[in-house]
Protein backbone atom coordinates (compact mmCIF):
# COMPACT_ATOMS: atom_id res chain seq x y z
CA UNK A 1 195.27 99.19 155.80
CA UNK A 2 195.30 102.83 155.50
CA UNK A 3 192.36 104.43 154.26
CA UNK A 4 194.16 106.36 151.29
CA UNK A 5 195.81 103.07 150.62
CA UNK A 6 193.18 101.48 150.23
CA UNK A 7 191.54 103.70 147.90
CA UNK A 8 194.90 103.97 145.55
CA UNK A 9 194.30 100.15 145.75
CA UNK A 10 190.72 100.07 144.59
CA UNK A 11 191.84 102.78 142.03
CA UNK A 12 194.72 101.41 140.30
CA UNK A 13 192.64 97.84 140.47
CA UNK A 14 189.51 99.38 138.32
CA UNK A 15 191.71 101.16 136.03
CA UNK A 16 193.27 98.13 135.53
CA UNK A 17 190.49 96.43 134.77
CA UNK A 18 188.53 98.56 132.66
CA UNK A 19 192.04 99.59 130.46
CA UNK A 20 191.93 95.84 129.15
CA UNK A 21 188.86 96.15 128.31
CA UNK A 22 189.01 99.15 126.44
CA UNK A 23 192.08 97.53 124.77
CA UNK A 24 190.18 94.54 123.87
CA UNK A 25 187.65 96.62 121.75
CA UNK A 26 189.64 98.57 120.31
CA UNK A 27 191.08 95.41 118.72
CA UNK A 28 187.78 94.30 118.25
CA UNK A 29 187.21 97.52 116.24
CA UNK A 30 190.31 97.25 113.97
CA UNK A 31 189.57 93.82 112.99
CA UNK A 32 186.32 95.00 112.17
CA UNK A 33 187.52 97.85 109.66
CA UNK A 34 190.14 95.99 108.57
CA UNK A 35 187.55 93.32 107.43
CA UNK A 36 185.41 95.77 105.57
CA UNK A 37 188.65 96.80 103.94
CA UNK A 38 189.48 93.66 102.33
CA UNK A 39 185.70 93.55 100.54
CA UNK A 40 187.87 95.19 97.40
CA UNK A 41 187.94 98.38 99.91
CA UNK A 42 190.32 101.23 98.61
CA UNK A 43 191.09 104.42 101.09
CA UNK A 44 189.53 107.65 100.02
CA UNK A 45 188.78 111.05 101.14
CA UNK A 46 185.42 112.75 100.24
CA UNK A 47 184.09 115.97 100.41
CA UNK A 48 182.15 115.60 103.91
CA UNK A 49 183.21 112.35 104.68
CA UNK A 50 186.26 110.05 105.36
CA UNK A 51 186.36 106.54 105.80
CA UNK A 52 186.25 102.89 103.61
CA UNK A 53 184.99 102.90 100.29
CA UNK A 54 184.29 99.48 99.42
CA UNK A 55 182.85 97.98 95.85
CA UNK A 56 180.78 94.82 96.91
CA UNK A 57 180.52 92.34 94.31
CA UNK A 58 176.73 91.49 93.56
CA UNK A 59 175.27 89.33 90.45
CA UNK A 60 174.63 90.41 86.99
CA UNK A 61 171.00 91.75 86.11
CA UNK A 62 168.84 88.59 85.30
CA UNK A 63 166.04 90.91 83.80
CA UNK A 64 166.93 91.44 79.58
CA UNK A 65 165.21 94.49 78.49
CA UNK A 66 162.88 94.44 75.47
CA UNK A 67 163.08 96.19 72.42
CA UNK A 68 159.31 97.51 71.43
CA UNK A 69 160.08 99.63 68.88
CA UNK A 70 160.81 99.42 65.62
CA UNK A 71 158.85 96.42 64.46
CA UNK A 72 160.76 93.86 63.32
CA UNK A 73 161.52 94.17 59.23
CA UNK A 74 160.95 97.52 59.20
CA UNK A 75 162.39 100.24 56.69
CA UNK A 76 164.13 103.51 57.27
CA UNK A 77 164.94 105.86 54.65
CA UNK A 78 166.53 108.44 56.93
CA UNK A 79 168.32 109.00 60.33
CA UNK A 80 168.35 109.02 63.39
CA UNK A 81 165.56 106.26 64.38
CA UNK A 82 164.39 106.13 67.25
CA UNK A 83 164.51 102.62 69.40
CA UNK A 84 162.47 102.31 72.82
CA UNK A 85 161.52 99.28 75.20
CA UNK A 86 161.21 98.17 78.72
CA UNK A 87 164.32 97.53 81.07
CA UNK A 88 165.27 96.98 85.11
CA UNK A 89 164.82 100.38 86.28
CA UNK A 90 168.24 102.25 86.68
CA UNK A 91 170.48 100.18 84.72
CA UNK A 92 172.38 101.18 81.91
CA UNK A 93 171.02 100.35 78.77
CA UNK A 94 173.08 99.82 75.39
CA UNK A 95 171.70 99.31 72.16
CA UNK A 96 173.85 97.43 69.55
CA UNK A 97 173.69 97.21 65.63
CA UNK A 98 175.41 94.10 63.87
CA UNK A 99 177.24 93.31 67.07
CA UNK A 100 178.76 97.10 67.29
CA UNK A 101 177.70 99.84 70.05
CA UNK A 102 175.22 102.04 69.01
CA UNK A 103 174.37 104.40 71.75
CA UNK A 104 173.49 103.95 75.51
CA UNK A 105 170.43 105.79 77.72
CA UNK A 106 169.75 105.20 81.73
CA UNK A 107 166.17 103.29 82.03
CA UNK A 108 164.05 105.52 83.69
CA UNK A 109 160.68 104.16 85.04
CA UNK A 110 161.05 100.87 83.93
CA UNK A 111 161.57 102.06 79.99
CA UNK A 112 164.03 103.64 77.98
CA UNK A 113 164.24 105.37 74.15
CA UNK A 114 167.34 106.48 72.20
CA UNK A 115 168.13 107.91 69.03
CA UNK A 116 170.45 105.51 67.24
CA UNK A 117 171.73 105.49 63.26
CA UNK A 118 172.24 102.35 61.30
CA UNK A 119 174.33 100.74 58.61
CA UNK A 120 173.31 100.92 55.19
CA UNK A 121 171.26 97.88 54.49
CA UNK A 122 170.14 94.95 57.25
CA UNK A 123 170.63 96.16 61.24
CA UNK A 124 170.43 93.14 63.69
CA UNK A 125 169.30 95.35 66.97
CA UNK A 126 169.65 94.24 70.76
CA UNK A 127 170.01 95.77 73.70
CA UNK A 128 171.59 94.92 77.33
CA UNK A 129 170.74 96.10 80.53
CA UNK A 130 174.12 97.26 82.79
CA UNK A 131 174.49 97.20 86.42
CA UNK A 132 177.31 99.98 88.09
CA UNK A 133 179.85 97.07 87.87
CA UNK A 134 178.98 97.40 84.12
CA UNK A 135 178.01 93.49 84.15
CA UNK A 136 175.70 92.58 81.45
CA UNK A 137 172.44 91.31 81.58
CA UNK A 138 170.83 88.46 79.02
CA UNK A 139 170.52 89.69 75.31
CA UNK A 140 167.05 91.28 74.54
CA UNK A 141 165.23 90.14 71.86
CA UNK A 142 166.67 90.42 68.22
CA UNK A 143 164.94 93.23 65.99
CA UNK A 144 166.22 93.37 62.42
CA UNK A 145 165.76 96.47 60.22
CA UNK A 146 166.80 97.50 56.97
CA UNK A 147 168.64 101.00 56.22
CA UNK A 148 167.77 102.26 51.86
CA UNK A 149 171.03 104.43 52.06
CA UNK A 150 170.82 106.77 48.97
CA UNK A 151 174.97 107.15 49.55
CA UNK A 152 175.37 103.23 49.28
CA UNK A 153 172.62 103.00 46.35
CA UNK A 154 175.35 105.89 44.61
CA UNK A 155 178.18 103.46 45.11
CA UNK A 156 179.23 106.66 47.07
CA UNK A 157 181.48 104.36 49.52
CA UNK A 158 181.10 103.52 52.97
CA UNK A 159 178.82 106.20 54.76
CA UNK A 160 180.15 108.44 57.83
CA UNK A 161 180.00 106.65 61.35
CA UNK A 162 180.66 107.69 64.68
CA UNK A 163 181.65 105.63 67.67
CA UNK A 164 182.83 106.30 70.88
CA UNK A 165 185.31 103.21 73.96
CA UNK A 166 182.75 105.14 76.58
CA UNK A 167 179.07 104.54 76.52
CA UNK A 168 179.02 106.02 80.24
CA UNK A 169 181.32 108.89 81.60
CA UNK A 170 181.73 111.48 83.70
CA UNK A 171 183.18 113.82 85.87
CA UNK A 172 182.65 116.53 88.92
CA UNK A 173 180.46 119.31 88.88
CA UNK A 174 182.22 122.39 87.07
CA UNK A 175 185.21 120.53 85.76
CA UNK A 176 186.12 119.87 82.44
CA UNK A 177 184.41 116.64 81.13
CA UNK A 178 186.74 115.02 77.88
CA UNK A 179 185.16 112.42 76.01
CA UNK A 180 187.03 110.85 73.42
CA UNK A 181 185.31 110.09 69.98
CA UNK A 182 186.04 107.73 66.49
CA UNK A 183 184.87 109.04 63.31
CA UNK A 184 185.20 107.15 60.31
CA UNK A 185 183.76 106.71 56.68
CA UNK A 186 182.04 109.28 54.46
CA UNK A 187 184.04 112.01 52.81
CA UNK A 188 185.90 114.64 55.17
CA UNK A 189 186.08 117.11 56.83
CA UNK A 190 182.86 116.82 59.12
CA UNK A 191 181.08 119.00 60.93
CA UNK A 192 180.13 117.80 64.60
CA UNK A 193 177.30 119.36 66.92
CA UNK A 194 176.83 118.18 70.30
CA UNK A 195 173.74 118.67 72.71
CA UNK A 196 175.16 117.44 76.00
CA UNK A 197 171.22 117.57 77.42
CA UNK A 198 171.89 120.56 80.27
CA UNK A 199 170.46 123.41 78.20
CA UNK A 200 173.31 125.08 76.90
CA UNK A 201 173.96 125.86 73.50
CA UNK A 202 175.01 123.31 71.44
CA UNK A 203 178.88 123.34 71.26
CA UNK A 204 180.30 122.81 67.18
CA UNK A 205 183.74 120.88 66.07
CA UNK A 206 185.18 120.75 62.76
CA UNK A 207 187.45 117.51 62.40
CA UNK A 208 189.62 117.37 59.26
CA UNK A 209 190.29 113.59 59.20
CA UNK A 210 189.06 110.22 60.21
CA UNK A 211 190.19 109.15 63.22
CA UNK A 212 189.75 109.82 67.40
CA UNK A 213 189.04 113.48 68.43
CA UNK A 214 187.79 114.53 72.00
CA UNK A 215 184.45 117.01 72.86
CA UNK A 216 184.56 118.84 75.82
CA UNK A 217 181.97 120.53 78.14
CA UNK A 218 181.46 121.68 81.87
CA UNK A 219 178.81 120.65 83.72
CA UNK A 220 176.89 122.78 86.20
CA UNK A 221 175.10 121.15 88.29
CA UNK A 222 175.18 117.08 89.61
CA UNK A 223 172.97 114.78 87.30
CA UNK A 224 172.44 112.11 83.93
CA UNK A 225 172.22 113.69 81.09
CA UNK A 226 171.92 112.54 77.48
CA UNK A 227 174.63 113.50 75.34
CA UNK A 228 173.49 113.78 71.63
CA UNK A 229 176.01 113.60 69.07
CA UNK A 230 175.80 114.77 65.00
CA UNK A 231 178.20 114.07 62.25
CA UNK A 232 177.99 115.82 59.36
CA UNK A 233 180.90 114.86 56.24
CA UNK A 234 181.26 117.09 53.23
CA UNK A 235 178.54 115.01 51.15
CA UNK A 236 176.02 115.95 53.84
CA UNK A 237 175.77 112.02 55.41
CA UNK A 238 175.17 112.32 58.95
CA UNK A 239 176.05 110.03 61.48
CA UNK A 240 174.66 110.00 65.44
CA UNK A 241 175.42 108.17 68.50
CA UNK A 242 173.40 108.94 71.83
CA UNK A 243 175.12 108.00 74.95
CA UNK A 244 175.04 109.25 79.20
CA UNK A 245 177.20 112.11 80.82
CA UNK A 246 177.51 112.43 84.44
CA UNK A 247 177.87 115.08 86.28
CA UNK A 248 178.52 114.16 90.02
CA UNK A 249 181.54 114.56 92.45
CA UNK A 250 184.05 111.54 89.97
CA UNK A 251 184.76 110.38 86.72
CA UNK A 252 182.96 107.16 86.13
CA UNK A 253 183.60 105.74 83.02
CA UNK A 254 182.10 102.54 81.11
CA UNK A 255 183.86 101.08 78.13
CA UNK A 256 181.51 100.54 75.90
CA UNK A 257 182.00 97.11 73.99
CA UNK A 258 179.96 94.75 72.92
CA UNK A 259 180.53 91.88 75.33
CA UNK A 260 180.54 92.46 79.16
CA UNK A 261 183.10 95.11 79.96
CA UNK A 262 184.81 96.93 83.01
CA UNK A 263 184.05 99.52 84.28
CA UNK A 264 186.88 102.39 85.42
CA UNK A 265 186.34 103.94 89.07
CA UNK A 266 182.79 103.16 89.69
CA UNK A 267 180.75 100.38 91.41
CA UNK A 268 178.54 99.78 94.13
CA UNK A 269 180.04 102.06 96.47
CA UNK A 270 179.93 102.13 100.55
CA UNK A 271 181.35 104.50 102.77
CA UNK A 272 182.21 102.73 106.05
CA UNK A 273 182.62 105.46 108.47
CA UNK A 274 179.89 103.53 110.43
CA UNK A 275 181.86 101.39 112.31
CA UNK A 276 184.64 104.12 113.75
CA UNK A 277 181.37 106.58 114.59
CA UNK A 278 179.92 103.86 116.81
CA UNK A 279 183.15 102.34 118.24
CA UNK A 280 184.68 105.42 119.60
CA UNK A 281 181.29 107.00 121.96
CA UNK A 282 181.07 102.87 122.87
CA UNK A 283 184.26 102.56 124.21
CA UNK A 284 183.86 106.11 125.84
CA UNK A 285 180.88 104.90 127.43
CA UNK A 286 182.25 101.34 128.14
CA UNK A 287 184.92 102.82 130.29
CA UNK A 288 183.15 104.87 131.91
CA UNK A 289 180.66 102.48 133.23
CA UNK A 290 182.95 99.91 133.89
CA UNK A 291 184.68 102.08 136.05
CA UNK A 292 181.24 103.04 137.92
CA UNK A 293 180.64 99.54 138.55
CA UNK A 294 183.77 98.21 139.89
CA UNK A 295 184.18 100.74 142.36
CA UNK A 296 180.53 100.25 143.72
CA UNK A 297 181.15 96.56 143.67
CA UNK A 298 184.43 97.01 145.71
CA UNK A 299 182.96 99.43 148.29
CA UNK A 300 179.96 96.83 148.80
CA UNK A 301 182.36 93.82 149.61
CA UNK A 302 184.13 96.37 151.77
CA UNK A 303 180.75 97.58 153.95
CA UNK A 304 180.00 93.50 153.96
CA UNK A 305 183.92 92.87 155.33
CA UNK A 306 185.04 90.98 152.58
CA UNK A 307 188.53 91.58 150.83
CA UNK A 308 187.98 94.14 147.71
CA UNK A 309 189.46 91.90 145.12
CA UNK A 310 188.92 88.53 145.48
């Protein structure tokens, strides 16, 4: 056999050899993203990055926080109070009065405090610890207070509340943040103030009615920030609800009832470029070293006088 021949032989033969193998992981690599795809995986393109965004499914928080403070049967005269306790570090906690949302703060350090307001007369207080999949942990412990409204002493009527579907939301740096709000009770028109925690001044509403009306701010920067809320009504009754803005790169938003609730957008999240970045320099490599080797394996059966391929 002709020298040139010969070589074509070997050629075509290594090619061959090394092309199925290259074929058989890539395969091997599909089946692999497509796997992490099905763990509730949704495409996505981020700033920086492209690949799999999964949400893995984990189990609720088994740690209830505590409420420390206020004692149980204490006796407020005026609002806000103030409510603190310990809690699994970088939940989400809410606090709820009578069974109703109340206000929500991250837990920082292993603790938490928030400014809350009450119902005139007896409060039954808990709080619940959230996870990103906004899955609830156990109940807290039960702390009962009692509200002397001078309004409800008056027979004045029920007093102004405020109330919000979102205990959590957010959006990206430098866009508009909306956040939808229910005021109800007291006598109108009301005067609202918001501190959204970043610094800035205050921004001021005036909302003629009862019923759902929307603040709006910008954030800078990326971050959690504690978004402080004041109603005001024409008798001078104030109302206040505390509850987390976030500022980083998409809108997460928790609905903020009282039972174990969903969650829009968010979870655990995983980008799984991983598997294409090492896949595609492996099966470089792969075929290049398979190559290497078959031809040195042919040319030593030829030196020995053996046929190349068998």
């Amino acid at each position: 056999m002709k020298k040139s021949n010969m070589m074509d032989l070997i050629k075509n033969h290594t090619i061959s050899k090394t092309t199925r193998l290259v074929i058989a992981l890539i395969v091997l690599t599909v089946a692999l993203l497509g796997w992490y795809s099905n763990i509730s995986a949704q495409t996505e393109t981020r700033t920086g990055s492209v690949g799999l965004e999964g949400k893995i499914s984990t189990p609720p928080p088994k740690q209830s926080p505590t409420i420390t403070r206020p004692a149980n049967g204490a006796v407020f005269t005026q609002l806000p109070i103030t409510v603190t306790g310990m809690c699994p570090n970088g939940l989400l906690v809410k606090i709820f009065k009578n069974n109703v949302f109340s206000g929500s703060v991250m837990c920082e350090n292993g603790s938490y405090n928030i400014q809350i307001d009450l119902f005139s007369s007896t409060n039954d207080l808990i709080a619940r610890a959230y996870d990103s999949l906004d899955q609830a942990s156990p109940d807290s412990n039960k702390v009962t207070v009692i509200f002397n409204d001078d309004a409800a002493r008056a027979n004045v009527g029920s007093r102004v509340s405020l109330t919000t579907n979102y205990a959590r939301r957010g959006a990206s740096p430098k866009e508009l943040l909306t956040w939808p709000l229910i005021i109800s009770g007291g006598i109108a028109p009301y005067a609202v103030s918001v501190d959204w925690g970043d610094g800035t001044t205050n921004d001021l509403y005036t909302v003629v009615s009862p019923g759902e009306f929307n603040i709006k701010h910008t954030y800078e920067s990326s971050g959690s920030f504690r978004a402080l809320i004041k109603a005001t009504d024409k008798s001078g009754a104030t109302a206040y609800l505390q509850v987390v803005a976030i500022s980083n790169g998409r809108a997460d938003q928790t609905v903020a009832g009282a039972s174990a609730s969903k969650e829009i957008g968010s979870g655990k999240t995983i980008i799984m470029w991983q598997p294409a970045a090492i896949a595609v320099p492996l099966i470089i490599s792969t075929f290049w070293l398979g190559k290497k080797y078959e031809v040195s394996r042919i040319k030593k059966k030829l030196q020995r006088g053996e046929h190349p391929f068998k």
